[in-house]
C-alpha atoms as a PDB file:
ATOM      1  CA  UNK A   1      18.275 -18.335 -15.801  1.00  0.00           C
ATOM      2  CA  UNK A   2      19.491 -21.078 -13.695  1.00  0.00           C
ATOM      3  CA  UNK A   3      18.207 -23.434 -11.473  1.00  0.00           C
ATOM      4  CA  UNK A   4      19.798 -21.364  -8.911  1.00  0.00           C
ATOM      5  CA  UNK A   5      18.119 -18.685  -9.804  1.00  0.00           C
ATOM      6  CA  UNK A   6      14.400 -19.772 -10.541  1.00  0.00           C
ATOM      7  CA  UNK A   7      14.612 -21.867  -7.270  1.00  0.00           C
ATOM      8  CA  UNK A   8      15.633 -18.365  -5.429  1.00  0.00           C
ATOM      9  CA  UNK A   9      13.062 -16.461  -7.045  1.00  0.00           C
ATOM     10  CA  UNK A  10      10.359 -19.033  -6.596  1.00  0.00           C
ATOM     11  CA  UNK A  11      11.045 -19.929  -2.910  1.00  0.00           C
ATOM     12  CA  UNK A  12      11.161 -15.856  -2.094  1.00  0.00           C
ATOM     13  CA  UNK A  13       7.632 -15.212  -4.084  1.00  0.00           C
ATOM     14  CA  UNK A  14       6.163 -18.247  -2.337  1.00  0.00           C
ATOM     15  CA  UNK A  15       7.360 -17.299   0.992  1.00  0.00           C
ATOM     16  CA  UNK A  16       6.332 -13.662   0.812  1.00  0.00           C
ATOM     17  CA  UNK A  17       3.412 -13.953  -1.719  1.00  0.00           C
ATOM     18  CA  UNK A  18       0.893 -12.695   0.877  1.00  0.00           C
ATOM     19  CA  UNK A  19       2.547  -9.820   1.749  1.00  0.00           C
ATOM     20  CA  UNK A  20       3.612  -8.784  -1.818  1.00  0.00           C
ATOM     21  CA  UNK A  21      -0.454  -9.024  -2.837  1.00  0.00           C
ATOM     22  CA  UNK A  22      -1.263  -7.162   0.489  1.00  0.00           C
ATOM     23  CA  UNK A  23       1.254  -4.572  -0.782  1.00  0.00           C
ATOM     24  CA  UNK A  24       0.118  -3.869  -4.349  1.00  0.00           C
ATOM     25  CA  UNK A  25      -3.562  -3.605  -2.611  1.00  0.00           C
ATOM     26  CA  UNK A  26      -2.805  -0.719  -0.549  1.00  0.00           C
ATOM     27  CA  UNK A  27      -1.150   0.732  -3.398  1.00  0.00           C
ATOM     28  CA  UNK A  28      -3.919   0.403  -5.849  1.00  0.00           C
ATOM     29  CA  UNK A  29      -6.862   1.005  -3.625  1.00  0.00           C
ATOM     30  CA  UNK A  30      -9.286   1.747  -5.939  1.00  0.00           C
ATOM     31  CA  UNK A  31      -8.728  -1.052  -8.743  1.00  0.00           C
ATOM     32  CA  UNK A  32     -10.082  -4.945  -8.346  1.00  0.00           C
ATOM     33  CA  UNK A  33      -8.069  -7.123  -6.125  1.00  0.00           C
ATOM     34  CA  UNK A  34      -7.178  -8.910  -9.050  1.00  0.00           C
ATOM     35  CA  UNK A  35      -5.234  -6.388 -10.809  1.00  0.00           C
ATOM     36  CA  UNK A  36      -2.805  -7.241  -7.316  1.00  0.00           C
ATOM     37  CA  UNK A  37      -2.654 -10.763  -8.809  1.00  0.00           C
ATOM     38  CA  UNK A  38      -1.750  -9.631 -12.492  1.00  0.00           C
ATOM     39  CA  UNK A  39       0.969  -7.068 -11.394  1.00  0.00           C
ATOM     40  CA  UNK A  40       2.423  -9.872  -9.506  1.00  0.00           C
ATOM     41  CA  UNK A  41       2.410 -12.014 -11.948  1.00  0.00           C
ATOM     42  CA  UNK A  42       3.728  -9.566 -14.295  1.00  0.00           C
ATOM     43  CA  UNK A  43       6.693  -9.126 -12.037  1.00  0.00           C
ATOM     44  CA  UNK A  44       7.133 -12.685 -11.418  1.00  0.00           C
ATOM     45  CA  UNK A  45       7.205 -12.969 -15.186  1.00  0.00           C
ATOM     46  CA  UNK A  46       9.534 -10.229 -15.690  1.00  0.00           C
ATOM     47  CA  UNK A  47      11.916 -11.469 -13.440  1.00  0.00           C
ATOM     48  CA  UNK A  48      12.240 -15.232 -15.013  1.00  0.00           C
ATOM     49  CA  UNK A  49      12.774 -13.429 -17.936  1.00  0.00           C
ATOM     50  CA  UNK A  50      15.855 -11.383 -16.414  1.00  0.00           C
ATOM     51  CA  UNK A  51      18.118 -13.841 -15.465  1.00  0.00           C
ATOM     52  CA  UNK A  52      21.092 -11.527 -14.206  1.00  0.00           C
ATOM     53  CA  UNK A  53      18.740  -9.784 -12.042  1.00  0.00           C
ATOM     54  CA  UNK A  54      17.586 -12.683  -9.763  1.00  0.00           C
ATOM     55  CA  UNK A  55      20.994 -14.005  -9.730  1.00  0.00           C
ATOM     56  CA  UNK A  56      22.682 -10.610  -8.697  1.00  0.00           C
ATOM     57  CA  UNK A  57      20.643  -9.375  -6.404  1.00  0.00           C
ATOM     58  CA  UNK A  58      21.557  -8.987  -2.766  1.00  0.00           C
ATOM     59  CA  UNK A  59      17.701  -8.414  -1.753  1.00  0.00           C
ATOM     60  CA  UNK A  60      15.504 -10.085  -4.339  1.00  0.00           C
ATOM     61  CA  UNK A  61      12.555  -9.352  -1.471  1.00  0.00           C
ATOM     62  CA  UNK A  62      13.827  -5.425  -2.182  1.00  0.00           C
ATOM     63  CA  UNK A  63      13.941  -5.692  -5.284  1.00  0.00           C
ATOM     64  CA  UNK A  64      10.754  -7.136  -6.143  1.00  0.00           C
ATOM     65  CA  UNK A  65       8.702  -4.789  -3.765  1.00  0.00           C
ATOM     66  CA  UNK A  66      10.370  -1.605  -6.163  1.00  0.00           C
ATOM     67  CA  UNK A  67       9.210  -3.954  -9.003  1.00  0.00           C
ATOM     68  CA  UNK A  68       5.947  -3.844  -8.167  1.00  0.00           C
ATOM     69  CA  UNK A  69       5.687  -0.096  -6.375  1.00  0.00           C
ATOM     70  CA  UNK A  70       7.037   0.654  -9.834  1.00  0.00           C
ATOM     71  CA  UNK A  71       4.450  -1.559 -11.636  1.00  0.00           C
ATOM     72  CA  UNK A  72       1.756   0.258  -9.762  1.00  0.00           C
ATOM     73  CA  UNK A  73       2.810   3.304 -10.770  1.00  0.00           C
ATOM     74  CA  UNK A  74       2.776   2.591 -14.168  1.00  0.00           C
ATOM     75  CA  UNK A  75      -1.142   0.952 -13.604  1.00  0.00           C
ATOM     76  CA  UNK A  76      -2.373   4.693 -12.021  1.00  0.00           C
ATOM     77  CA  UNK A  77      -0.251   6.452 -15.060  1.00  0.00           C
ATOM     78  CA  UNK A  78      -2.767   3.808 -17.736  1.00  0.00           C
ATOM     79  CA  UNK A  79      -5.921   4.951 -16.314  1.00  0.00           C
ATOM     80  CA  UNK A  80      -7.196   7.960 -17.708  1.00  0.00           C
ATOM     81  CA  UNK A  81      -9.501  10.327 -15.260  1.00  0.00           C
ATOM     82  CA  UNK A  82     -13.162  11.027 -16.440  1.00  0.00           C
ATOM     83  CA  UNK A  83     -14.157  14.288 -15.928  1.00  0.00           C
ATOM     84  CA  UNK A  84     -18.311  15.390 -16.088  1.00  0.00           C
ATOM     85  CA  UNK A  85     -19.699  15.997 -19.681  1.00  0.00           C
ATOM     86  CA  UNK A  86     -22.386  18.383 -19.099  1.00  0.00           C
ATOM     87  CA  UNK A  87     -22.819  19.334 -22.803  1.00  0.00           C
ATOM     88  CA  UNK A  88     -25.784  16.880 -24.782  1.00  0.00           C
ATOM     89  CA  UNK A  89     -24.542  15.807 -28.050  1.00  0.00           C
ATOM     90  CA  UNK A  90     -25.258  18.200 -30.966  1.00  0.00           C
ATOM     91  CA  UNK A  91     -28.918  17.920 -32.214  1.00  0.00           C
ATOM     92  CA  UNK A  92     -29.956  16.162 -28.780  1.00  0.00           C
ATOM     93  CA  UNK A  93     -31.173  18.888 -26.711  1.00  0.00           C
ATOM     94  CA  UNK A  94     -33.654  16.855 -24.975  1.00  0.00           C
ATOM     95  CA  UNK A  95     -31.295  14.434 -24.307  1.00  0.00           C
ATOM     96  CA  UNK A  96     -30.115  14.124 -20.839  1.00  0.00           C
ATOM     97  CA  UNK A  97     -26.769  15.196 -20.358  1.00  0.00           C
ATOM     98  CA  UNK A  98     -24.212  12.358 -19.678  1.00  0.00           C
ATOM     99  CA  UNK A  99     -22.540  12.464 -16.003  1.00  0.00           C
ATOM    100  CA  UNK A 100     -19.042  10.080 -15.635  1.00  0.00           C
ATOM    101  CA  UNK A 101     -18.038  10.516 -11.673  1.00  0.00           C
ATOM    102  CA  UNK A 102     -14.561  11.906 -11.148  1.00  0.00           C
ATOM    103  CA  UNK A 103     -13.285  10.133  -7.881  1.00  0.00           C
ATOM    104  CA  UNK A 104     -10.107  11.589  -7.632  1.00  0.00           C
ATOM    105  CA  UNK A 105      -9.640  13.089  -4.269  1.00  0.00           C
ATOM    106  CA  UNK A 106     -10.032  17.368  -4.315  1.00  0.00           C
ATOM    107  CA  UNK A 107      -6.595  19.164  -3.937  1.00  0.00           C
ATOM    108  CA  UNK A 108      -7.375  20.549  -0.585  1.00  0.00           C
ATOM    109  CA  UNK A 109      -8.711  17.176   0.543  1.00  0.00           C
ATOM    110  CA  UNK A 110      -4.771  15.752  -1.095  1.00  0.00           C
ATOM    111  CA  UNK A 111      -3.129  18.373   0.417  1.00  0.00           C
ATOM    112  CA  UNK A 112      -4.741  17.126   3.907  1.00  0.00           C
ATOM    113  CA  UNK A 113      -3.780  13.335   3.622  1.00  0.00           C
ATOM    114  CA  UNK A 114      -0.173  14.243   2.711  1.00  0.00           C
ATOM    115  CA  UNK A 115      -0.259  15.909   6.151  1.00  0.00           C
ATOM    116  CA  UNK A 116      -1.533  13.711   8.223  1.00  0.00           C
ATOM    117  CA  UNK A 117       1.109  10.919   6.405  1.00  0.00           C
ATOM    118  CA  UNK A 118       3.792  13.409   7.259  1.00  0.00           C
ATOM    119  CA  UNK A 119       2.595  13.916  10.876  1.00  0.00           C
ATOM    120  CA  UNK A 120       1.460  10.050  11.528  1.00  0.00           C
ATOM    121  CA  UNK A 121       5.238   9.024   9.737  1.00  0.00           C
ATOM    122  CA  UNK A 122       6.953  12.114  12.319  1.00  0.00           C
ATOM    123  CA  UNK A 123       4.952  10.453  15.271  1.00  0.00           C
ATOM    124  CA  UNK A 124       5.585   6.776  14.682  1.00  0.00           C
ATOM    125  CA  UNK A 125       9.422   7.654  14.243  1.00  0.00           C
ATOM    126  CA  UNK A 126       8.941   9.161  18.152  1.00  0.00           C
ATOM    127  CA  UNK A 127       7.471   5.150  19.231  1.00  0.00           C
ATOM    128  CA  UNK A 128       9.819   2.737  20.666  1.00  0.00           C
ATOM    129  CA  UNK A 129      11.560  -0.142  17.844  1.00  0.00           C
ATOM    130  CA  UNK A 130       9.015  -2.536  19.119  1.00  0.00           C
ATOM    131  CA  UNK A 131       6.008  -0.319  19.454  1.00  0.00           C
ATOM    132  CA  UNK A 132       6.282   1.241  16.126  1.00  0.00           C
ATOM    133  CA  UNK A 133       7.539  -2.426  14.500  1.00  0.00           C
ATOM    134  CA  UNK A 134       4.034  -4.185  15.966  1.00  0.00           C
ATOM    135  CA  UNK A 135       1.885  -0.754  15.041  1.00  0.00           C
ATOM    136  CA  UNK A 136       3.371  -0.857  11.272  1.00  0.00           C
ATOM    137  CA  UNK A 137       3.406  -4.629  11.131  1.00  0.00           C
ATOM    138  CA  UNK A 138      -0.569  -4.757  12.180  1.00  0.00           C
ATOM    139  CA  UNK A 139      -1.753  -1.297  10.552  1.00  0.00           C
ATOM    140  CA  UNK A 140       0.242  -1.101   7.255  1.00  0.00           C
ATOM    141  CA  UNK A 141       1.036  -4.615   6.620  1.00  0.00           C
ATOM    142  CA  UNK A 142      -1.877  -6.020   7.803  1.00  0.00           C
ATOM    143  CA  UNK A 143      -0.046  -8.582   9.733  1.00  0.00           C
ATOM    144  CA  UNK A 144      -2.649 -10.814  12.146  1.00  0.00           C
ATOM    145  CA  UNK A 145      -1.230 -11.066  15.878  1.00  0.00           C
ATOM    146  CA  UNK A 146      -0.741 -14.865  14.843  1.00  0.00           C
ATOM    147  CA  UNK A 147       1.164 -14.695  12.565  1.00  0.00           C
ATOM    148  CA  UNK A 148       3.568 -11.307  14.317  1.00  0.00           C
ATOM    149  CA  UNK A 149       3.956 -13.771  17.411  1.00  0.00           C
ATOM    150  CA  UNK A 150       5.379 -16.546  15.387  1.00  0.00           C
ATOM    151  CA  UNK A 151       7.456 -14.625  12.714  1.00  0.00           C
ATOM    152  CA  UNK A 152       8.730 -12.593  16.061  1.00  0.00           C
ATOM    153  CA  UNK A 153       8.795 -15.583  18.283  1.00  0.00           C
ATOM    154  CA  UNK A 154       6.988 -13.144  21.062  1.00  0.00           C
ATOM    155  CA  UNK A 155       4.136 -13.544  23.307  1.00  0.00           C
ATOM    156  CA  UNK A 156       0.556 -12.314  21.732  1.00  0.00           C
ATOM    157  CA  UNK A 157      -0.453 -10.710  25.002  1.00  0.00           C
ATOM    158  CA  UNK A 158       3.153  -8.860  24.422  1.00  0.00           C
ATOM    159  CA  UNK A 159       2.975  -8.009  21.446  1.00  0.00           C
ATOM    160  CA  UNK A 160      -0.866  -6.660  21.939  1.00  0.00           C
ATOM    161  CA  UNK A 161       0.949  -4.766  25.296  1.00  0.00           C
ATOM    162  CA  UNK A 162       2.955  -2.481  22.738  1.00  0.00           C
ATOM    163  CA  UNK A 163       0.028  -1.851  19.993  1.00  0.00           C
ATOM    164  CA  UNK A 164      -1.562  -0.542  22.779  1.00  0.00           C
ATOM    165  CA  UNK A 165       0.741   1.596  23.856  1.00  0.00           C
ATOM    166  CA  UNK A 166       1.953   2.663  20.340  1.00  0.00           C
ATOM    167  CA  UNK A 167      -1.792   3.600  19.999  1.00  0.00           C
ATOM    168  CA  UNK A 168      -2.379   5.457  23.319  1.00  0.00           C
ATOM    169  CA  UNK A 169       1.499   7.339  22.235  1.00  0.00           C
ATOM    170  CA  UNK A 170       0.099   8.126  18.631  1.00  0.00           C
ATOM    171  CA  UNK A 171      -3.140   9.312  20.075  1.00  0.00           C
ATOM    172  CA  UNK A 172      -1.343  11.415  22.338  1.00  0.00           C
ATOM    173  CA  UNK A 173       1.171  12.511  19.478  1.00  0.00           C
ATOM    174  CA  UNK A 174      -1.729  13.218  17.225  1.00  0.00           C
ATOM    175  CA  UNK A 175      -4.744  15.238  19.234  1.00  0.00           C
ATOM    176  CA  UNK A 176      -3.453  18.514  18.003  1.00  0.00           C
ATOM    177  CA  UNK A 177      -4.517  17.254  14.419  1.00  0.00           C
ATOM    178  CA  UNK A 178      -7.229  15.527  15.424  1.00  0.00           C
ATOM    179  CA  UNK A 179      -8.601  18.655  16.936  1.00  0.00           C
ATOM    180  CA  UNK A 180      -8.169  20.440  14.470  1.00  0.00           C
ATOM    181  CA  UNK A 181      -9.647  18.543  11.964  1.00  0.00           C
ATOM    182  CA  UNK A 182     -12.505  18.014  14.170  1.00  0.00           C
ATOM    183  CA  UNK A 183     -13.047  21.966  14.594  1.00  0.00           C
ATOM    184  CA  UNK A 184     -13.082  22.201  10.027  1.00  0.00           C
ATOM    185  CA  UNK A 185     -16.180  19.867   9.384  1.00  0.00           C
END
């Protein structure tokens, strides 16, 4: 790769490092926080190795968050689900039977969160630009108000103005749901 290319590479992983680990996080919820620093390290890797990729893309920042959504796919695809072994080993019938916890979330309980993404995604696409760009930017990306008002160049009392409304809006948007899922516990 060239100089071009490592200083490109280099200057957009520094730049956006936090975000990229912030990222892999919410993608890998249930594995160590520094499983976020191997897969992005792995990527990083990947990409000096790929020379034609850094220097031909038009979105490196693009194309190294599909890097690692597709690195973190691969990481859930490695990990093999336990299941409960209620069965004591042959000849061990006094032995207590052995218990591994599976955490994966019940089907209904899936079928539930896909809603409420679908329903949450439906209502933030009825927010204003700025309401639902301040809502995603401090909910999903985990963005301080800091650092929004001087990446935006806005106000913090502004930009805590339109959470606020996003969040009355999405509260509003939402109470059907939230009724109801009060009303099945």
């Amino acid at each position: 790769m060239g100089d071009r290319g490592k200083n490109r590479l280099a200057e957009v992983l520094t730049h956006e490092r936090e975000r990229f680990l912030r990222f892999v996080r919410r993608k890998l919820d249930e594995l160590p926080a520094l499983d976020a620093e191997d897969i992005l390290s792995d990527v990083a890797y990947s990409l000096l190795r790929r020379a034609d990729v850094v220097e031909q893309a038009e979105n490196l920042t693009a194309y190294i968050y599909r890097s690692l959504a597709n690195r973190v796919v691969d990481q859930h695809r490695r990990q093999v689900p336990t299941t409960p072994i209620d069965v004591a080993p042959e000849g061990e019938d006094d032995a207590p039977a052995l218990s591994i916890p599976d955490d994966r979330p019940q089907p209904d309980r899936q079928m539930e969160q896909r809603e409420l993404k679908a329903r949450l995604h439906d209502a933030l696409g009825q927010l204003s630009p700025r309401e639902r760009a301040v809502w995603i930017a401090t909910e999903i990306e985990e963005q301080t108000f800091r650092e929004l008002a001087e990446e935006c160049d806005e106000p913090m009392g502004t930009l805590l103005s339109l959470k606020s409304r996003a969040n009355a809006r999405l509260r509003t948007l939402l109470s059907d749901y939230r009724q109801g899922a009060g009303t099945k516990e």
